[in-house]
N, C-alpha and C. Protein backbone atom coordinates (compact mmCIF):
# COMPACT_ATOMS: atom_id res chain seq x y z
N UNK A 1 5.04 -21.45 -23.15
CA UNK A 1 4.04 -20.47 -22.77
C UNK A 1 2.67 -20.98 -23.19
N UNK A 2 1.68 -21.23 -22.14
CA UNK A 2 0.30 -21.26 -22.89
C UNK A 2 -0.47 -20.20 -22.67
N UNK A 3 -1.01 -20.11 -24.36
CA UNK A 3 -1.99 -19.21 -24.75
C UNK A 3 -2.82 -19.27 -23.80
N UNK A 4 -3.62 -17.89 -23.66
CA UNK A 4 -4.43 -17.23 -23.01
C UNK A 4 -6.01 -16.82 -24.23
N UNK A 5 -6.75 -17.85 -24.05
CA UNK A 5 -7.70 -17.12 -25.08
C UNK A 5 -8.40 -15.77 -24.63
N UNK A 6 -8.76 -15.10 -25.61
CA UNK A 6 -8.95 -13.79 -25.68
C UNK A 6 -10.40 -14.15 -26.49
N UNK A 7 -11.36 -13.56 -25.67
CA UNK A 7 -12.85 -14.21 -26.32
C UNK A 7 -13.71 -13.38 -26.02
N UNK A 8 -14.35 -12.82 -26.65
CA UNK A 8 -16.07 -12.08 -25.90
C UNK A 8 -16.18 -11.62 -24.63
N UNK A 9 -16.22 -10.75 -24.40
CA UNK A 9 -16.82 -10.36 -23.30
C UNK A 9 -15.34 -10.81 -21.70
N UNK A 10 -14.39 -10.97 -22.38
CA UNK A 10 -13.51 -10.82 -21.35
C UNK A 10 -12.90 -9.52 -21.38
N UNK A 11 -12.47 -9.53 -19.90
CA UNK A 11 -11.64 -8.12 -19.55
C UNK A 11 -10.52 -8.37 -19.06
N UNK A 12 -9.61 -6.96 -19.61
CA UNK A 12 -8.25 -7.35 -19.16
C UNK A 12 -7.87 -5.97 -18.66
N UNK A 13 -7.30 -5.92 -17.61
CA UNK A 13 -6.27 -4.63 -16.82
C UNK A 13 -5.06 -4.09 -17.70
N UNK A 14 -5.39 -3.43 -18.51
CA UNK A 14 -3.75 -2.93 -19.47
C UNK A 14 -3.68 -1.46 -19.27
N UNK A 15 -2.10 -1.24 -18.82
CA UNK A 15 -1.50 -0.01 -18.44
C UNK A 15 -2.02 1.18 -18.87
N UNK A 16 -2.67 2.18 -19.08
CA UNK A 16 -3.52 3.47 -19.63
C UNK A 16 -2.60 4.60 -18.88
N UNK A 17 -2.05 5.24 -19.25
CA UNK A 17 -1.22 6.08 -18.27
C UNK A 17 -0.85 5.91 -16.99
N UNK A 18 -1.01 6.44 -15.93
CA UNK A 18 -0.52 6.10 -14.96
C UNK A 18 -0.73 5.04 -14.58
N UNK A 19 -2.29 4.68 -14.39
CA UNK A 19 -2.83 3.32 -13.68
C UNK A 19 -3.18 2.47 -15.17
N UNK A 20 -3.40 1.61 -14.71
CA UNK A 20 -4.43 0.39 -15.33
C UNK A 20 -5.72 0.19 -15.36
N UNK A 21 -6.34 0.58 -16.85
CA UNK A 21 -7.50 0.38 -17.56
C UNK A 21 -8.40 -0.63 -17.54
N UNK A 22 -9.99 -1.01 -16.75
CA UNK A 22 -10.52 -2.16 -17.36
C UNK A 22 -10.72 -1.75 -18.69
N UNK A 23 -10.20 -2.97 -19.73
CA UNK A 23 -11.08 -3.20 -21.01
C UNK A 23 -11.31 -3.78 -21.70
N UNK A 24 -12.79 -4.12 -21.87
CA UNK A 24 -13.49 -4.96 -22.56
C UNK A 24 -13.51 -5.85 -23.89
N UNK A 25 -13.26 -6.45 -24.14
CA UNK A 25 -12.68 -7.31 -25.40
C UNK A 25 -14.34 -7.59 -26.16
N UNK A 26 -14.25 -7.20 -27.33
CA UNK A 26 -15.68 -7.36 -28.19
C UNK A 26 -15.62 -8.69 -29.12
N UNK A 27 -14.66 -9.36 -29.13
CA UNK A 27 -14.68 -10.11 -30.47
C UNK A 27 -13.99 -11.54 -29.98
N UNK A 28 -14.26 -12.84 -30.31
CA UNK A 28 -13.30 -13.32 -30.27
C UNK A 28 -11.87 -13.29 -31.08
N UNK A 29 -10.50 -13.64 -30.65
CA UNK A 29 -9.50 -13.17 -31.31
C UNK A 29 -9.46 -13.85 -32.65
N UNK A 30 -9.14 -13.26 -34.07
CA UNK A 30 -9.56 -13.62 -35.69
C UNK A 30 -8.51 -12.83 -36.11
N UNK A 31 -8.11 -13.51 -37.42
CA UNK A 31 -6.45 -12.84 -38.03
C UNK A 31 -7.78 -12.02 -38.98
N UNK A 32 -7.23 -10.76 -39.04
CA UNK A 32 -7.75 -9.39 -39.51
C UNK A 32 -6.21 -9.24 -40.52
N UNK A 33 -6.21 -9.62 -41.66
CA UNK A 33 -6.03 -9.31 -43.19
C UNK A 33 -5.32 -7.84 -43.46
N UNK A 34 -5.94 -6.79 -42.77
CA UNK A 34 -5.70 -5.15 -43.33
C UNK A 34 -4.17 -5.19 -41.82
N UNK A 35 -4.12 -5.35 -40.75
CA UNK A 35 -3.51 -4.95 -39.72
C UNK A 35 -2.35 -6.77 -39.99
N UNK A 36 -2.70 -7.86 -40.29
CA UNK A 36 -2.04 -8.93 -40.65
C UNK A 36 -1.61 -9.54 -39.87
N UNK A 37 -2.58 -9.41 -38.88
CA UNK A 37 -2.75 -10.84 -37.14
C UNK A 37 -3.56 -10.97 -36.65
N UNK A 38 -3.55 -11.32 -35.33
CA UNK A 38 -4.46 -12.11 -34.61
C UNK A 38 -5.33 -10.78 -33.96
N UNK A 39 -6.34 -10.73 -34.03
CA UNK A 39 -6.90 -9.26 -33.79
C UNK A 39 -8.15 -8.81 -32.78
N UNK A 40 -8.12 -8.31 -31.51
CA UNK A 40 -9.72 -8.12 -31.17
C UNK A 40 -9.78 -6.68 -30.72
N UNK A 41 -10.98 -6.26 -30.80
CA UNK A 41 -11.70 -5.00 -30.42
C UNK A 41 -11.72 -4.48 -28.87
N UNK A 42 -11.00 -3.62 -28.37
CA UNK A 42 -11.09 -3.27 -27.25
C UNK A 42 -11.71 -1.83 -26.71
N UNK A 43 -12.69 -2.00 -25.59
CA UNK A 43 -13.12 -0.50 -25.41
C UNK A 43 -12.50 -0.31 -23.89
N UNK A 44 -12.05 0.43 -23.39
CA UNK A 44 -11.47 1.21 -21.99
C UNK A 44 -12.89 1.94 -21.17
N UNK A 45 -13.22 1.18 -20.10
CA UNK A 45 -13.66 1.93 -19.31
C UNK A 45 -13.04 2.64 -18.42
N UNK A 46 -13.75 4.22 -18.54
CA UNK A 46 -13.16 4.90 -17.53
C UNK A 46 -13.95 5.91 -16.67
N UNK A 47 -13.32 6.13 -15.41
CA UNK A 47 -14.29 6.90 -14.36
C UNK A 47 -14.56 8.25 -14.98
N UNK A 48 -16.02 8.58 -14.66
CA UNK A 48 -17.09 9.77 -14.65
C UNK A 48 -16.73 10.78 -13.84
N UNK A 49 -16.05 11.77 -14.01
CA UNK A 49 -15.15 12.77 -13.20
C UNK A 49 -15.94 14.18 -13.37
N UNK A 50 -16.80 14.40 -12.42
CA UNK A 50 -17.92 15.75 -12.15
C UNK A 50 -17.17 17.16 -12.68
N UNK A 51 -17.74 17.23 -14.09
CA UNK A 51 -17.01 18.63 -14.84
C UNK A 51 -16.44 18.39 -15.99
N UNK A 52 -15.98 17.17 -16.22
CA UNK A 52 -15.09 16.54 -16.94
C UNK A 52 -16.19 15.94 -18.14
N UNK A 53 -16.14 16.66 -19.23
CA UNK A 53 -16.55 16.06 -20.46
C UNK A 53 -16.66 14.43 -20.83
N UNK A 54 -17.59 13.61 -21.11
CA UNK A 54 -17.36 12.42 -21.51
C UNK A 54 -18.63 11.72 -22.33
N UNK A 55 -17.92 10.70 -22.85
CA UNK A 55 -18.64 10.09 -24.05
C UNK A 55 -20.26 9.38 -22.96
N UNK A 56 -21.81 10.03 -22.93
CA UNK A 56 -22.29 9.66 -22.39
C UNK A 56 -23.13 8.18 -23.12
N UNK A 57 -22.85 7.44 -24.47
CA UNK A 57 -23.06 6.48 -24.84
C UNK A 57 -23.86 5.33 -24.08
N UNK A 58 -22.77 5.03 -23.19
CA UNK A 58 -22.95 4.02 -22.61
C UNK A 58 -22.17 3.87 -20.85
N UNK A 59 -23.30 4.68 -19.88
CA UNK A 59 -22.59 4.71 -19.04
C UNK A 59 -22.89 3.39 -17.90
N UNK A 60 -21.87 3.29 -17.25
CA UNK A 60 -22.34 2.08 -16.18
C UNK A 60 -21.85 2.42 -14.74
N UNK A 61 -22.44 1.64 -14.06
CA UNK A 61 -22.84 1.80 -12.18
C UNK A 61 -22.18 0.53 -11.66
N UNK A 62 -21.91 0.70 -9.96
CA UNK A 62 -21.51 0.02 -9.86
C UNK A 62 -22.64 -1.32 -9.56
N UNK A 63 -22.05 -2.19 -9.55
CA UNK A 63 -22.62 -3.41 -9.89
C UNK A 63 -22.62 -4.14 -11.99
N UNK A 64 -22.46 -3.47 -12.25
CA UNK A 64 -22.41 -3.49 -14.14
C UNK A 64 -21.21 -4.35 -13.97
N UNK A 65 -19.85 -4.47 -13.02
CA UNK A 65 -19.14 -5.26 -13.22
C UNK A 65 -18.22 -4.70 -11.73
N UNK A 66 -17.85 -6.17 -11.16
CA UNK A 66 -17.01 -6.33 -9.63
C UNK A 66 -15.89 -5.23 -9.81
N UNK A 67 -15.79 -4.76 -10.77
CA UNK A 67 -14.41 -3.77 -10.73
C UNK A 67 -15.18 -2.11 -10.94
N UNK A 68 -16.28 -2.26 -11.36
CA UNK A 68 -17.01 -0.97 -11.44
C UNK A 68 -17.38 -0.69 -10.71
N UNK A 69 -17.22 0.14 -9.49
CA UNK A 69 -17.25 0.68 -8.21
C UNK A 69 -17.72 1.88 -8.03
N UNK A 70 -17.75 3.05 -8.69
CA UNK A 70 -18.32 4.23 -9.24
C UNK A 70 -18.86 4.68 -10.83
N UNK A 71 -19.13 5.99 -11.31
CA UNK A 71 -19.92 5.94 -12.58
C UNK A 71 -18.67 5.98 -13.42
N UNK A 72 -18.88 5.44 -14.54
CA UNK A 72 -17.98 4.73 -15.95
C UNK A 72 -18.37 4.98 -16.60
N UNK A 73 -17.50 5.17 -17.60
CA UNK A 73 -18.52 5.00 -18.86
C UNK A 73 -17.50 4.17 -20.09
N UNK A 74 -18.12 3.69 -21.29
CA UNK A 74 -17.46 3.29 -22.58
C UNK A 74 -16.79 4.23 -22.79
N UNK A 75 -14.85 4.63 -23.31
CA UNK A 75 -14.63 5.43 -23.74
C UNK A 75 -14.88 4.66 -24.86
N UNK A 76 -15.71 5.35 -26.04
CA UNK A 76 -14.86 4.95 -27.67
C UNK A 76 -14.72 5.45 -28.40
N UNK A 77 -13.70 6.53 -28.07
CA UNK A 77 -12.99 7.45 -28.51
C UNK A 77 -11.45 6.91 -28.64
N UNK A 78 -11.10 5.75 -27.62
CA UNK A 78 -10.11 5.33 -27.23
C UNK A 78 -10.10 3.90 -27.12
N UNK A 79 -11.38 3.38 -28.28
CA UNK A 79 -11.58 1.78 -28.43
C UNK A 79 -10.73 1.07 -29.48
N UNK A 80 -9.83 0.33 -29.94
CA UNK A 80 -8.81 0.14 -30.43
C UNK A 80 -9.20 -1.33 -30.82
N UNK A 81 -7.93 -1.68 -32.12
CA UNK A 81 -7.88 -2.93 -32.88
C UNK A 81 -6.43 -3.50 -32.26
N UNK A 82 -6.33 -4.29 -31.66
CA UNK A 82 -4.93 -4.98 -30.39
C UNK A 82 -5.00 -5.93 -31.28
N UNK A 83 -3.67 -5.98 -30.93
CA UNK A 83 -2.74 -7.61 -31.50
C UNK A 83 -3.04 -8.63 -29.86
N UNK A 84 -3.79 -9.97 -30.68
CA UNK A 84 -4.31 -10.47 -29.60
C UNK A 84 -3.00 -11.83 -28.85
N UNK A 85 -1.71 -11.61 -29.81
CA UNK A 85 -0.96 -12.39 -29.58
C UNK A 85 0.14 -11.76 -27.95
N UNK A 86 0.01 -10.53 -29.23
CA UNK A 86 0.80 -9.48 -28.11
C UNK A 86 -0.02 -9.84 -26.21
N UNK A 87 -1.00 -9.10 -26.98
CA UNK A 87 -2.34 -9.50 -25.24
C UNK A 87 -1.48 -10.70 -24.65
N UNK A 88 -1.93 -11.66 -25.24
CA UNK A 88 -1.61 -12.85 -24.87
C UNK A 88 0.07 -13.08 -24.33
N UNK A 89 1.08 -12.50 -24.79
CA UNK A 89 2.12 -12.46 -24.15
C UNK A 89 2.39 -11.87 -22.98
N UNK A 90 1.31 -10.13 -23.14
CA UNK A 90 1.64 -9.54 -21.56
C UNK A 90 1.03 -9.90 -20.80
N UNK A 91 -0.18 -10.99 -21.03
CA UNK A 91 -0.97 -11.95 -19.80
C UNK A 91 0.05 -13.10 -19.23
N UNK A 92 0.55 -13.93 -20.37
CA UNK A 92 1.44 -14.73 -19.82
C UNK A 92 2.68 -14.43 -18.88
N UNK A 93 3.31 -13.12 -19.16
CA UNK A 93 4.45 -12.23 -18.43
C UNK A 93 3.90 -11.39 -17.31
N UNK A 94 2.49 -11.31 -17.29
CA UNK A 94 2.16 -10.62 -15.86
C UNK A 94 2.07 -9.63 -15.96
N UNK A 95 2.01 -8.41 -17.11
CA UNK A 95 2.16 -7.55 -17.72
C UNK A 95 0.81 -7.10 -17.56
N UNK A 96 -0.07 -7.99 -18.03
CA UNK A 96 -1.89 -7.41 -18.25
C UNK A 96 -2.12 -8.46 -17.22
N UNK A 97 -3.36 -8.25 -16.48
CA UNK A 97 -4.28 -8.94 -15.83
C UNK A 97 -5.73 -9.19 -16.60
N UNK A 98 -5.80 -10.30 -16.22
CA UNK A 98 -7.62 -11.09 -16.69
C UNK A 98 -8.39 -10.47 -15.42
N UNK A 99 -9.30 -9.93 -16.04
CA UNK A 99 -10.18 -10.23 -14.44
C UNK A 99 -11.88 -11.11 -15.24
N UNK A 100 -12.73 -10.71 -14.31
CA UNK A 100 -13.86 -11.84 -14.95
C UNK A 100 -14.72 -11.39 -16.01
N UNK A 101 -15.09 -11.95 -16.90
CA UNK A 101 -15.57 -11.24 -18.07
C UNK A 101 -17.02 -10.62 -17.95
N UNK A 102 -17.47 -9.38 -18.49
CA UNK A 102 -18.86 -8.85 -18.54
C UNK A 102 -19.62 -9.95 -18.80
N UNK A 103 -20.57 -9.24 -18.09
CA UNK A 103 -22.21 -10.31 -18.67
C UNK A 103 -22.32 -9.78 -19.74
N UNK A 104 -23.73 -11.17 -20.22
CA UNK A 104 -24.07 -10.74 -21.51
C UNK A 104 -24.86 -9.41 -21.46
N UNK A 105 -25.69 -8.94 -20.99
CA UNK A 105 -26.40 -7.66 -20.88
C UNK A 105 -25.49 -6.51 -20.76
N UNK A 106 -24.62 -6.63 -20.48
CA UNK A 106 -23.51 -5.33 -20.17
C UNK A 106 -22.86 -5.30 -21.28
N UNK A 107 -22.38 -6.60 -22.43
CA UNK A 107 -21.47 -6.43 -23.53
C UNK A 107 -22.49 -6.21 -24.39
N UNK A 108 -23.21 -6.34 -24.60
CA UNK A 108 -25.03 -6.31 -25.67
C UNK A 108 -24.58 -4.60 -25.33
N UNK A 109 -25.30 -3.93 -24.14
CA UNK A 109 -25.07 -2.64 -23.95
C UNK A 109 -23.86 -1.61 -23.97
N UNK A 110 -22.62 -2.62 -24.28
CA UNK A 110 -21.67 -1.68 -24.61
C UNK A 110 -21.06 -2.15 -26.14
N UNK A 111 -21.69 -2.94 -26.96
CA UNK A 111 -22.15 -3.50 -28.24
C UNK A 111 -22.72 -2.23 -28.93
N UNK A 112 -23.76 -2.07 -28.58
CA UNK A 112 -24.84 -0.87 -29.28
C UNK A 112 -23.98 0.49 -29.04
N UNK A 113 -23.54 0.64 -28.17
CA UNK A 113 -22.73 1.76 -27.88
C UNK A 113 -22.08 2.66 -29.25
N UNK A 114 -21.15 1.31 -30.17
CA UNK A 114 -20.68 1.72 -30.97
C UNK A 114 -21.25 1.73 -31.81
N UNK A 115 -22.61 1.70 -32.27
CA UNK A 115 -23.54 2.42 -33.24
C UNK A 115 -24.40 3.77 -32.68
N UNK A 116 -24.24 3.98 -31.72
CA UNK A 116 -25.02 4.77 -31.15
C UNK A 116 -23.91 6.52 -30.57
N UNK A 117 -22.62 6.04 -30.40
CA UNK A 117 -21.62 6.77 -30.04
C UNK A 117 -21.02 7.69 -31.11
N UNK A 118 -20.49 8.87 -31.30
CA UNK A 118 -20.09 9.84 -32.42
C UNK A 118 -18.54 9.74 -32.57
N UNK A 119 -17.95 9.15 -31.32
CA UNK A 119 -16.87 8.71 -31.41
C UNK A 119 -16.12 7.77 -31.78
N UNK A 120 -17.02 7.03 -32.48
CA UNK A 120 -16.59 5.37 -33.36
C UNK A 120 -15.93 6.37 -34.77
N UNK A 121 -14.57 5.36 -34.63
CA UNK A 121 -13.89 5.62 -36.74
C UNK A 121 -14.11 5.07 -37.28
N UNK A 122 -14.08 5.43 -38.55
CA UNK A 122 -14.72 4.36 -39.36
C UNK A 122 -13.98 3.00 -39.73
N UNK A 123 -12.43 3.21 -39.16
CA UNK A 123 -11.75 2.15 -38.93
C UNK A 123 -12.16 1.15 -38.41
N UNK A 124 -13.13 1.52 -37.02
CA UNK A 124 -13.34 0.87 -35.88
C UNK A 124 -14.80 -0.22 -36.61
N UNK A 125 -15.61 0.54 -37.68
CA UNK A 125 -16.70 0.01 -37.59
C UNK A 125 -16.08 -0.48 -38.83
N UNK A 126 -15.38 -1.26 -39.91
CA UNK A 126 -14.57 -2.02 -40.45
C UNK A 126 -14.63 -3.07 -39.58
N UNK A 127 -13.74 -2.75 -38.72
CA UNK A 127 -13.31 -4.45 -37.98
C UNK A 127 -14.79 -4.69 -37.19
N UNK A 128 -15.70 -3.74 -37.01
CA UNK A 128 -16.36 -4.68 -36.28
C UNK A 128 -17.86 -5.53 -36.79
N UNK A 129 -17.26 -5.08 -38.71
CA UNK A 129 -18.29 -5.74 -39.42
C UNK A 129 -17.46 -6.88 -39.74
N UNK A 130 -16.23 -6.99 -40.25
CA UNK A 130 -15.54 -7.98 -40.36
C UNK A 130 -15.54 -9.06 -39.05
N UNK A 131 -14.98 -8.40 -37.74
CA UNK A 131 -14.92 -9.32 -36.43
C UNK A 131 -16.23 -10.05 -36.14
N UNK A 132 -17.68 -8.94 -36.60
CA UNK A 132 -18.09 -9.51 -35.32
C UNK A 132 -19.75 -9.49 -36.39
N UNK A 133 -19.39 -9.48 -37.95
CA UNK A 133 -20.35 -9.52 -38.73
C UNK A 133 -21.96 -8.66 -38.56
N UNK A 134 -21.81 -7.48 -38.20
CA UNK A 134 -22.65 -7.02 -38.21
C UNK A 134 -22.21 -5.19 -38.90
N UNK A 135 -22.90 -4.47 -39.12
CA UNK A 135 -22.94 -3.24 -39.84
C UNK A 135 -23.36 -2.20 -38.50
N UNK A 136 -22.76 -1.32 -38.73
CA UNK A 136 -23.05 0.00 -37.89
C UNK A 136 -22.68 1.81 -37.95
């Protein structure tokens, strides 16, 4: 099997209930000590549904990315610490899909998100001083 790196600003299609989730990878993959593997930061974008409560942080349009077709937004409420080995197995098995990774202006803007969002844990902002060396 060859590894699949898991790096900045790539996106991957992983199962979210019924359908499949774009989401955004923040970190390159780094063995994280507290969880005891290979580890990166993931946020789920998901569609802007008229009535429907949502994290307005960081919302995006289409054009923000070839798979963003209507209004989105960062959930990170539902941004998570993944085993990047695991990733890497359900990419190799066909399980998750790659698609093409955010620009830099779009990961910068969904970067700030999680200092700016009420829905970050404090779990979340742990790994992402450890991952990605910055405080928030």
């Amino acid at each position: 099997m060859r590894n699949t790196p898991l790096l900045r600003k790539a996106t991957l299609f992983i199962p979210t209930g019924p359908s499949d989730h774009l989401h955004v990878v923040m970190n390159d993959a780094v063995f994280y000590p507290v969880a005891g593997y290979e580890a990166v930061l993931a946020v789920n974008l998901c569609s802007i549904t008229a009535g429907v409560p949502h994290d307005s942080t960081c919302e995006l349009g289409k054009g923000d990315h070839r798979f963003v077709t209507h209004p989105t937004f960062a959930d990170y409420r539902h941004a998570g610490v993944l085993n990047a080995t695991r990733l890497q197995l359900g990419i190799a098995k066909g399980e998750l899909r790659i698609s093409e990774p955010v620009s830099e202006a779009l990961y910068q803007r969904i970067l700030d998100g999680f200092s700016a969002s009420t829905a970050v844990t404090p779990k979340l902002k742990r790994f992402i001083h450890f991952a990605l060396k910055i405080r928030i």
